[in-house]
PDB file of N, CA and C in Angstrom:
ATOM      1  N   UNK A   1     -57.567  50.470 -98.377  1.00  0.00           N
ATOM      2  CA  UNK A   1     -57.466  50.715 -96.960  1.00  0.00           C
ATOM      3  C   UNK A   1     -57.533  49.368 -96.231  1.00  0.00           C
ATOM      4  N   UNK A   2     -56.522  48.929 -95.497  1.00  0.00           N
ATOM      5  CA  UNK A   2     -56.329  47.838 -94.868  1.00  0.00           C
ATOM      6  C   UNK A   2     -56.736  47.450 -93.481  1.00  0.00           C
ATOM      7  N   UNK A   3     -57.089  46.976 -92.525  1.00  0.00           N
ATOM      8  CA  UNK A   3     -57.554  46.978 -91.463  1.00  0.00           C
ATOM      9  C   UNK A   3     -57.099  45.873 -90.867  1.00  0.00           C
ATOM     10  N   UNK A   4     -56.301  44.549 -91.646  1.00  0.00           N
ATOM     11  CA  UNK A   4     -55.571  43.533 -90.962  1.00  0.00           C
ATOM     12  C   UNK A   4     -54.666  43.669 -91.098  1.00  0.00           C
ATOM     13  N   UNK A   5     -53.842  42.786 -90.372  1.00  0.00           N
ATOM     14  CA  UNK A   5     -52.692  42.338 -90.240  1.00  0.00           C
ATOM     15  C   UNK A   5     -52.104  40.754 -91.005  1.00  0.00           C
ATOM     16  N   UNK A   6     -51.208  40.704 -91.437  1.00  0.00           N
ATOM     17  CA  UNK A   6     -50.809  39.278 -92.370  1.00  0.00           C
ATOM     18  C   UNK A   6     -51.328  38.037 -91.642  1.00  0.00           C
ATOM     19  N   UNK A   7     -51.312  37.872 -90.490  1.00  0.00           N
ATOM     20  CA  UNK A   7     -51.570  36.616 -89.532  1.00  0.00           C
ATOM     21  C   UNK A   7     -52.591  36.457 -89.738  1.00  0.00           C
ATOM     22  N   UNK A   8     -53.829  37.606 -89.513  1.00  0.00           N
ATOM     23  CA  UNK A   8     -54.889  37.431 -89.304  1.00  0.00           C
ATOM     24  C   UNK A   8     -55.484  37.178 -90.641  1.00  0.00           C
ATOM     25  N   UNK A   9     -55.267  38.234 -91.726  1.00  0.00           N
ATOM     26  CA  UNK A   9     -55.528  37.707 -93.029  1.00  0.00           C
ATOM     27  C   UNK A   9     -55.449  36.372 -93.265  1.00  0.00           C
ATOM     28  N   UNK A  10     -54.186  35.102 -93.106  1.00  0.00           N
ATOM     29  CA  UNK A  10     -53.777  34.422 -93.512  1.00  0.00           C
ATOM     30  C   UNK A  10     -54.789  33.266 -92.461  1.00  0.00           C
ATOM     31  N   UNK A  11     -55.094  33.730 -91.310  1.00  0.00           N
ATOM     32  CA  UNK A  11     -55.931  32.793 -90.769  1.00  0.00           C
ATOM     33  C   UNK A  11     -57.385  32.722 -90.995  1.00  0.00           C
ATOM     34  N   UNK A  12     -57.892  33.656 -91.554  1.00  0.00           N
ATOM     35  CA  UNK A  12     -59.018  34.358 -92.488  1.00  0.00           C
ATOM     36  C   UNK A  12     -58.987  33.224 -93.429  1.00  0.00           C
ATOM     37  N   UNK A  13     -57.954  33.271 -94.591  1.00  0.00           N
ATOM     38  CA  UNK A  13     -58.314  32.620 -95.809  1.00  0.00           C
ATOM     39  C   UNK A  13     -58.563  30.989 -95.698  1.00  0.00           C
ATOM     40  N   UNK A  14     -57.392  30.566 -94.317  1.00  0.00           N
ATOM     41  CA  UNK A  14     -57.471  28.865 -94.368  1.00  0.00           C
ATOM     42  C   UNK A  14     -59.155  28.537 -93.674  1.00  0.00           C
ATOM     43  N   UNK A  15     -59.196  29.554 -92.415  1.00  0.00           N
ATOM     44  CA  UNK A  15     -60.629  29.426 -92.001  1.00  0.00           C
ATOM     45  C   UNK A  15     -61.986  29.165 -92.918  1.00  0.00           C
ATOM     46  N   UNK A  16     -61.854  30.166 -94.079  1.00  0.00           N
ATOM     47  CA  UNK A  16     -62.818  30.902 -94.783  1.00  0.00           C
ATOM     48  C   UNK A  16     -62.735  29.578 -95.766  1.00  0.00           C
ATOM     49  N   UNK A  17     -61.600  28.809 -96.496  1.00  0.00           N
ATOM     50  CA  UNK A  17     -61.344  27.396 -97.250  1.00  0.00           C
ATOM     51  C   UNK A  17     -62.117  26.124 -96.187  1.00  0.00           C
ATOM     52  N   UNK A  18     -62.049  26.210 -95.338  1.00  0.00           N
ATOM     53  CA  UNK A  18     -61.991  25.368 -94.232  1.00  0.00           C
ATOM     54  C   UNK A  18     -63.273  25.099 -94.380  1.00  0.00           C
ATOM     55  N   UNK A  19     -64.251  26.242 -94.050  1.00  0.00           N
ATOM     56  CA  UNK A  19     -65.792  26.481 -94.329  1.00  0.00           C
ATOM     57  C   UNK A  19     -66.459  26.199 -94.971  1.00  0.00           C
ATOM     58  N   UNK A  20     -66.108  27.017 -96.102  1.00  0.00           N
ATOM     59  CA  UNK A  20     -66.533  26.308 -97.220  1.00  0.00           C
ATOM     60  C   UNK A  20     -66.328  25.084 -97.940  1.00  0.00           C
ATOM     61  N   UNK A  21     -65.564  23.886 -97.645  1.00  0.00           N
ATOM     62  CA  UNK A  21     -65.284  22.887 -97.965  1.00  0.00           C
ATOM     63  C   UNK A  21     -66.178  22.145 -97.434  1.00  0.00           C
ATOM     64  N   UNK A  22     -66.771  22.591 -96.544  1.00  0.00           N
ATOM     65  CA  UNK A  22     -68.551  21.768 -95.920  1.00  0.00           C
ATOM     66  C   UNK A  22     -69.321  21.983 -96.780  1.00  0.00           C
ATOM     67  N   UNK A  23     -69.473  22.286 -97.931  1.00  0.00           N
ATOM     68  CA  UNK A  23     -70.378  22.843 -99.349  1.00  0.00           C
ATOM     69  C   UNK A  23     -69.905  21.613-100.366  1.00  0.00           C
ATOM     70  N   UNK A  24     -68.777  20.885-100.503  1.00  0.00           N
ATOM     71  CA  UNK A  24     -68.545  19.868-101.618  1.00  0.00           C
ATOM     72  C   UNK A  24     -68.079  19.078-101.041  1.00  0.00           C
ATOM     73  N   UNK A  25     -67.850  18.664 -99.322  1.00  0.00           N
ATOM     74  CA  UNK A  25     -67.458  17.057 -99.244  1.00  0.00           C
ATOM     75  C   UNK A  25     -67.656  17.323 -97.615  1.00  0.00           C
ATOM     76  N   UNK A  26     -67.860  16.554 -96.621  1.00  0.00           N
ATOM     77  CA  UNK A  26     -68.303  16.229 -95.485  1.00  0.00           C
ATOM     78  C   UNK A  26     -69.947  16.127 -95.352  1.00  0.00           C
ATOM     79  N   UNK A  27     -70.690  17.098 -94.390  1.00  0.00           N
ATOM     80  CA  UNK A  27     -72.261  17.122 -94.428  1.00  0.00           C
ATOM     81  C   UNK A  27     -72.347  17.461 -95.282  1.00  0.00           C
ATOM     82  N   UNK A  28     -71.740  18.120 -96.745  1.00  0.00           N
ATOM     83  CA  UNK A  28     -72.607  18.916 -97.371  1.00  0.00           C
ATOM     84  C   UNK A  28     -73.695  19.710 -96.752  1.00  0.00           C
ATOM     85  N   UNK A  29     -73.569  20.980 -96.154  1.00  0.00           N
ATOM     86  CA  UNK A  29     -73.904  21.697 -95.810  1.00  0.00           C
ATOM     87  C   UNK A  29     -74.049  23.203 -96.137  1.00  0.00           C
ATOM     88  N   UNK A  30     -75.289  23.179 -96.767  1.00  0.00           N
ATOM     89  CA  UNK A  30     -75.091  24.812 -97.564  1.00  0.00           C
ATOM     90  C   UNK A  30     -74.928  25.699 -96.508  1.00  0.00           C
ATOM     91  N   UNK A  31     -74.728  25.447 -95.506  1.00  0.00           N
ATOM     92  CA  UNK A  31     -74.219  27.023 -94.184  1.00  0.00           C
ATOM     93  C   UNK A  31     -72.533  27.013 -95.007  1.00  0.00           C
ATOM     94  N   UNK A  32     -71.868  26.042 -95.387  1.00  0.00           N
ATOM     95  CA  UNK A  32     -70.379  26.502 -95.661  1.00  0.00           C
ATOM     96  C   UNK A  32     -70.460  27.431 -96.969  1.00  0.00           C
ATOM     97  N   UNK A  33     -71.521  28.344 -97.481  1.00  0.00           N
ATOM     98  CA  UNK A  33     -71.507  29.348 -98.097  1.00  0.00           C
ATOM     99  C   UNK A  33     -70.622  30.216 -97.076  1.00  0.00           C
ATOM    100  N   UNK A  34     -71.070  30.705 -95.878  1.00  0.00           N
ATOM    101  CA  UNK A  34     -71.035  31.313 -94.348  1.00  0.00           C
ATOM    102  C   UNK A  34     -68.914  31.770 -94.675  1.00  0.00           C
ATOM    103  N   UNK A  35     -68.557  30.784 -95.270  1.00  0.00           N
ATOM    104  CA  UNK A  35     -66.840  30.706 -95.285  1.00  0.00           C
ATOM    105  C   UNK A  35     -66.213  31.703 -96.455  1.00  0.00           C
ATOM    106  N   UNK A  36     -67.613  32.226 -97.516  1.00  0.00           N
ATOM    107  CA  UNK A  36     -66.961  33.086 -98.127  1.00  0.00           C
ATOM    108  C   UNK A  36     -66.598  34.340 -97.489  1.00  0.00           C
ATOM    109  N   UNK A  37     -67.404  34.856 -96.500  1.00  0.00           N
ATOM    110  CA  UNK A  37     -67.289  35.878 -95.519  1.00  0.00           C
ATOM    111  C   UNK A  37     -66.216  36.123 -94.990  1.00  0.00           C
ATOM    112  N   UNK A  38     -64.891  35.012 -94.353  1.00  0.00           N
ATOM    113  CA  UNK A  38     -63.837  35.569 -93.934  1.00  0.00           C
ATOM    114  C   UNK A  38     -62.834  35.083 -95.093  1.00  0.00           C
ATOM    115  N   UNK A  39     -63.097  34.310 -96.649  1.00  0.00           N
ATOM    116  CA  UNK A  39     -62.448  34.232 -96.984  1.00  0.00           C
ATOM    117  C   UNK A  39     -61.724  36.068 -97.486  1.00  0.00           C
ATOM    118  N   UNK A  40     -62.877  36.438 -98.512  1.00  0.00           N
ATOM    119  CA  UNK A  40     -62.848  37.824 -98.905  1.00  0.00           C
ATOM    120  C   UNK A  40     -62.192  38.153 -98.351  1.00  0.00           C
ATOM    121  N   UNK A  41     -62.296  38.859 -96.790  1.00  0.00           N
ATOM    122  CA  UNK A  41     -61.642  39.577 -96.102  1.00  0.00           C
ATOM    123  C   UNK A  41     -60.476  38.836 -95.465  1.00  0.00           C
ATOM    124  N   UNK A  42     -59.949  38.264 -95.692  1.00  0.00           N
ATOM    125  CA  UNK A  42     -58.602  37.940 -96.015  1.00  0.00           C
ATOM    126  C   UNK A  42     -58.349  38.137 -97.036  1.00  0.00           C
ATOM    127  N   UNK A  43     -58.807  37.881 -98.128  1.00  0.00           N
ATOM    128  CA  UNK A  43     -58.012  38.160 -99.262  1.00  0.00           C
ATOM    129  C   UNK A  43     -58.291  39.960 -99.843  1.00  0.00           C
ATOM    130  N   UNK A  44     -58.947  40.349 -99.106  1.00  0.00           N
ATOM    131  CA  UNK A  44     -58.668  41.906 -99.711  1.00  0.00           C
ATOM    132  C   UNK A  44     -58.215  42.748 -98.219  1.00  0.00           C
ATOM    133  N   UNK A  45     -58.378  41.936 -97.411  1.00  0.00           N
ATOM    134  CA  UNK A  45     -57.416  42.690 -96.526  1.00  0.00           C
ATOM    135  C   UNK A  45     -58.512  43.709 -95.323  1.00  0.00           C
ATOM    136  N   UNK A  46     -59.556  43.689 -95.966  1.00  0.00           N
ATOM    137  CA  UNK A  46     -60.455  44.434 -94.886  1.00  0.00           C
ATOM    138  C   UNK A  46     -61.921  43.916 -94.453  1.00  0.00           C
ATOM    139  N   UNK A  47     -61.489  44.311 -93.129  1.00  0.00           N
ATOM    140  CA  UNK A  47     -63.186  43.491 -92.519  1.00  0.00           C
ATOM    141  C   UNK A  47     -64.267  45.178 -92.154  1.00  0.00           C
ATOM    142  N   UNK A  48     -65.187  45.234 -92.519  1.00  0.00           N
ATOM    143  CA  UNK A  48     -66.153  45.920 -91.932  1.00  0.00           C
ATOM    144  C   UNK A  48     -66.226  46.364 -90.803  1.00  0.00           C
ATOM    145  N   UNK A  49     -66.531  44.560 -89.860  1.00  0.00           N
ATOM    146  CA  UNK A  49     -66.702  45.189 -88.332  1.00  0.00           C
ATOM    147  C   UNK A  49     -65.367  45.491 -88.137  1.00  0.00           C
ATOM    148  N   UNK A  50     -64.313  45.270 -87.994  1.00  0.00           N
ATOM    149  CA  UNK A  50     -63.253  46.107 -87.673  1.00  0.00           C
ATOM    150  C   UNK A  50     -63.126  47.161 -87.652  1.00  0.00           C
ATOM    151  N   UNK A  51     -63.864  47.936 -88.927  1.00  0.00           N
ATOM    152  CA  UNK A  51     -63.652  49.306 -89.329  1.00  0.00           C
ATOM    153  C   UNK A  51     -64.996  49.723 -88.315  1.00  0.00           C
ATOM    154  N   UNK A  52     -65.743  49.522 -87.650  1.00  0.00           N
ATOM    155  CA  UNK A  52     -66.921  49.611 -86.954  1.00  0.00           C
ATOM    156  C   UNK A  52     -66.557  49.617 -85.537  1.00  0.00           C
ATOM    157  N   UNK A  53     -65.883  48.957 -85.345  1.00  0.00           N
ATOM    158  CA  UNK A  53     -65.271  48.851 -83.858  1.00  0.00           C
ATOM    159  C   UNK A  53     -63.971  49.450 -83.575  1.00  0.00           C
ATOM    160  N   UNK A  54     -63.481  49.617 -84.477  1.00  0.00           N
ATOM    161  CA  UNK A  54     -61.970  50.359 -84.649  1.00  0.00           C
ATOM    162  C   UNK A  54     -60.863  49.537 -84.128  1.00  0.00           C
ATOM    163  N   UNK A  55     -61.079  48.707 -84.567  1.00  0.00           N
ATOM    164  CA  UNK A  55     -60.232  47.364 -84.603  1.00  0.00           C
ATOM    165  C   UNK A  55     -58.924  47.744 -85.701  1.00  0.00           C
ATOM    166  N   UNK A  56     -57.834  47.570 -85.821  1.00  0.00           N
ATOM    167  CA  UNK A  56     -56.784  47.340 -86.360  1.00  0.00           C
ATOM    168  C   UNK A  56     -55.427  46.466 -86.254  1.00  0.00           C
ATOM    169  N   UNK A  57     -55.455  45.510 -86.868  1.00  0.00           N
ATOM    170  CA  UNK A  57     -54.243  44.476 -86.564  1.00  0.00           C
ATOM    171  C   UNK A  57     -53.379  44.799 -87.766  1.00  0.00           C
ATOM    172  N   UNK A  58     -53.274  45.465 -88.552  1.00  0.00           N
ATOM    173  CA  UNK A  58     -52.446  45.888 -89.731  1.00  0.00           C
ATOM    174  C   UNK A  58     -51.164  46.795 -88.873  1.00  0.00           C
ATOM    175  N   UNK A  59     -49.814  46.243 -88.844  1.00  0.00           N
ATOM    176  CA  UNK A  59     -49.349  46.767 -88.435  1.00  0.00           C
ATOM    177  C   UNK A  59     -48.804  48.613 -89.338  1.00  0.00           C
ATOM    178  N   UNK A  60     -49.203  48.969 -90.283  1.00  0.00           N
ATOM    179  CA  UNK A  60     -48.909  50.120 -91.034  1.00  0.00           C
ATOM    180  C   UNK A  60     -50.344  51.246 -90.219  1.00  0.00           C
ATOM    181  N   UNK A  61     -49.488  52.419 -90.025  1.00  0.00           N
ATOM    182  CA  UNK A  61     -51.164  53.400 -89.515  1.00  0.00           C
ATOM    183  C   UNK A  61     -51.282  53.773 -90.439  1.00  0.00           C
ATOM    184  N   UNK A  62     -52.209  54.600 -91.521  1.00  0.00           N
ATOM    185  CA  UNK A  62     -52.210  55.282 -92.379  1.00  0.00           C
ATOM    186  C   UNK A  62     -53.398  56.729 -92.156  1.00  0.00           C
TER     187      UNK A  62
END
């Protein structure tokens, strides 16, 4: 069950890389754990609060 849309997914995963790359080179900062959170949900396609708020950017209804 999907709840995004490709854009948003796809801005999910670079975000969620982005994040976490503060974990092995800049401050080193263990908060860029924090980036696995929108990586996932980009890569499986569904966010929680979305489904909580009734959020949908997936253009398919099902």
């Amino acid at each position: 069950m999907r709840n995004e849309g490709n854009v948003d997914r796809l801005l999910r995963v670079v975000v969620g890389l982005a994040v976490l790359a503060l974990v092995f080179v800049g401050p080193r900062t263990p908060f860029g754990w924090i980036g696995l959170v929108p990586l996932f949900t980009g890569i499986f396609g569904f966010c929680p609060a979305y489904k909580l708020l009734g959020i949908n950017t997936c253009g398919i209804r099902r």
